[in-house]
C-alpha atoms as a PDB file:
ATOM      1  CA  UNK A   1     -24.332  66.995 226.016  1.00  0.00           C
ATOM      2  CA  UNK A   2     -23.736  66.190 229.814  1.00  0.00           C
ATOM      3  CA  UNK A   3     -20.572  65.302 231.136  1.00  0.00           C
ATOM      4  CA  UNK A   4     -22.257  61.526 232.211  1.00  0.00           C
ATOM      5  CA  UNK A   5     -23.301  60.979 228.322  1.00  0.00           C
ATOM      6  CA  UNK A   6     -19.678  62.125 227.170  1.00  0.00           C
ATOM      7  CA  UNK A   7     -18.214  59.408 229.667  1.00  0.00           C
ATOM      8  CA  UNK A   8     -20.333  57.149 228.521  1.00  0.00           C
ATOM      9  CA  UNK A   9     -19.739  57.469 224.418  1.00  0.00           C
ATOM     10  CA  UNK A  10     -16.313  57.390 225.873  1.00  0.00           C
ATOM     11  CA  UNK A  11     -16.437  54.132 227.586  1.00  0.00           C
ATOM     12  CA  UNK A  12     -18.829  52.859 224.810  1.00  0.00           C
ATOM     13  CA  UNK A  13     -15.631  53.871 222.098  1.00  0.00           C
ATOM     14  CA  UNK A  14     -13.014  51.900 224.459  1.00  0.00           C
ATOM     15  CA  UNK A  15     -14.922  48.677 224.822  1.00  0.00           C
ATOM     16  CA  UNK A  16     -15.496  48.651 220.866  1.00  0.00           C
ATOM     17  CA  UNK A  17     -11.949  49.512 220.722  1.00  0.00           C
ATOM     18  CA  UNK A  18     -11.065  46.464 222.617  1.00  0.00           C
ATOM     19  CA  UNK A  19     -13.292  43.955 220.993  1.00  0.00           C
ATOM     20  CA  UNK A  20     -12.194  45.278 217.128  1.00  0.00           C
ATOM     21  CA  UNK A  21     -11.199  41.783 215.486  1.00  0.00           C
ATOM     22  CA  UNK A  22      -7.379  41.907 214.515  1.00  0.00           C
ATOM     23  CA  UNK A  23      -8.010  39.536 211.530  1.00  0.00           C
ATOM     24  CA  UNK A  24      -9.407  40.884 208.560  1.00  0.00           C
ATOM     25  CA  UNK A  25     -11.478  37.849 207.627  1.00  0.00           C
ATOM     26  CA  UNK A  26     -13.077  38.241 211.239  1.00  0.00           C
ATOM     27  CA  UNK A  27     -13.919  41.520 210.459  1.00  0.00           C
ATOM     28  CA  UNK A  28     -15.537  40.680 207.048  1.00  0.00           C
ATOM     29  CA  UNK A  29     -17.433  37.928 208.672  1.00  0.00           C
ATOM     30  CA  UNK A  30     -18.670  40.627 211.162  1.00  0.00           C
ATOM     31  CA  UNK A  31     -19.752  42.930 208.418  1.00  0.00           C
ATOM     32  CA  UNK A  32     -21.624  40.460 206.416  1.00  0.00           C
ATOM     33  CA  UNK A  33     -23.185  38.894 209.891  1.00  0.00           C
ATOM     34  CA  UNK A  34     -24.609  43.274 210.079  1.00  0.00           C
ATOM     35  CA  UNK A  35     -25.630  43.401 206.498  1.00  0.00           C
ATOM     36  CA  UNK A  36     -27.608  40.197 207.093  1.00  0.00           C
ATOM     37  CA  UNK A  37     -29.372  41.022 210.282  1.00  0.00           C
ATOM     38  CA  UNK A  38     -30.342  44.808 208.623  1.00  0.00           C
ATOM     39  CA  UNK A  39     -31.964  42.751 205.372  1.00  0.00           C
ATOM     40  CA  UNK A  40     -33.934  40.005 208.137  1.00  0.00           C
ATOM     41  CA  UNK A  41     -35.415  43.527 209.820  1.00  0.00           C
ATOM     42  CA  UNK A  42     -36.311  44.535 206.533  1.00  0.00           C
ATOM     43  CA  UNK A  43     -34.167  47.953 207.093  1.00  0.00           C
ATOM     44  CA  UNK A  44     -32.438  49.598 203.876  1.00  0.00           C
ATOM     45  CA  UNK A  45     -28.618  48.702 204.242  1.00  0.00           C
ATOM     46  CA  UNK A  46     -26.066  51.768 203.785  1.00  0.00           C
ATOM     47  CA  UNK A  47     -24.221  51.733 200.369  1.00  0.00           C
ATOM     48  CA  UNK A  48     -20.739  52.249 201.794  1.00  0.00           C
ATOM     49  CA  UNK A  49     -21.383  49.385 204.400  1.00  0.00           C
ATOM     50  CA  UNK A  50     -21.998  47.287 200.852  1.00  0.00           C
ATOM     51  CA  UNK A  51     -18.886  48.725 198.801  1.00  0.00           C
ATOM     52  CA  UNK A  52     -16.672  48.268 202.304  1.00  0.00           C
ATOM     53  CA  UNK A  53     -18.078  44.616 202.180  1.00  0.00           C
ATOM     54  CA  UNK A  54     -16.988  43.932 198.525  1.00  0.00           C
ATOM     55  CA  UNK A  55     -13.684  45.583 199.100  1.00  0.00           C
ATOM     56  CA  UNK A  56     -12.751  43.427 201.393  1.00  0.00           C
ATOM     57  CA  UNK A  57     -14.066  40.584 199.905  1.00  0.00           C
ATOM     58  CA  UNK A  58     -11.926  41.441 196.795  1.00  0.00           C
ATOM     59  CA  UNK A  59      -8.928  41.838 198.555  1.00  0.00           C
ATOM     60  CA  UNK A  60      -9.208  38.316 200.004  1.00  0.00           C
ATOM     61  CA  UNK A  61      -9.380  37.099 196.404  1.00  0.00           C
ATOM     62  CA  UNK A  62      -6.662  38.859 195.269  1.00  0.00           C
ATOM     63  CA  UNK A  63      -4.730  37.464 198.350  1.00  0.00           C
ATOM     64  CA  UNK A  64      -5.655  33.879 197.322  1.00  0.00           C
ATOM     65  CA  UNK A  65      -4.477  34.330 194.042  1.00  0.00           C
ATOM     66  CA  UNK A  66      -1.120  36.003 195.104  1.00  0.00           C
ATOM     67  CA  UNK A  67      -0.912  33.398 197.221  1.00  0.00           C
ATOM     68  CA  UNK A  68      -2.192  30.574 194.929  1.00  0.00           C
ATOM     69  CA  UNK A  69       0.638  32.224 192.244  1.00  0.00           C
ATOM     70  CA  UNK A  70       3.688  31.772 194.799  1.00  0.00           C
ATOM     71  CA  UNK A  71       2.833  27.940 194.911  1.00  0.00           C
ATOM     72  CA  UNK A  72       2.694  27.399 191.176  1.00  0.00           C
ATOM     73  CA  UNK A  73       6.263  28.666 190.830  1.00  0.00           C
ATOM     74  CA  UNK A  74       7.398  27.235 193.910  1.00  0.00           C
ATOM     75  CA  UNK A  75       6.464  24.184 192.148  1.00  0.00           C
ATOM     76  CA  UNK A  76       7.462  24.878 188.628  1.00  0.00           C
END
């Protein structure tokens, strides 16, 4: 690999860096927008990009319901 396609993976790593979403539910969004555009091409979609999709999906269901569970005894 030459030293001008090392800078540039480099550069390419900082600038994803710097545009990662900080919010998870951004970042879901962004996964399922991927998943989407690989099924419209018609190209097979990886299996861990699928489980990492319903991971997070679960979590934000469990964090409803934690959530949703700290109301009902705030107003019990």
């Amino acid at each position: 690999m030459s030293f001008e396609d090392l800078q540039a993976e480099i550069s390419l790593l900082l600038t994803q860096m710097e545009n990662q979403p900080e919010d998870p539910h951004e970042l879901h969004e962004l996964v399922r927008e991927k998943i989407n555009e690989m099924r419209a091409f018609g190209l097979p979609i990886p299996e861990n990009l699928l489980k990492f999709e319903k991971e997070l999906g679960a979590s934000f269901l469990s964090d409803d319901e934690d959530a949703n569970e700290g109301r009902s005894k705030d107003e019990g």
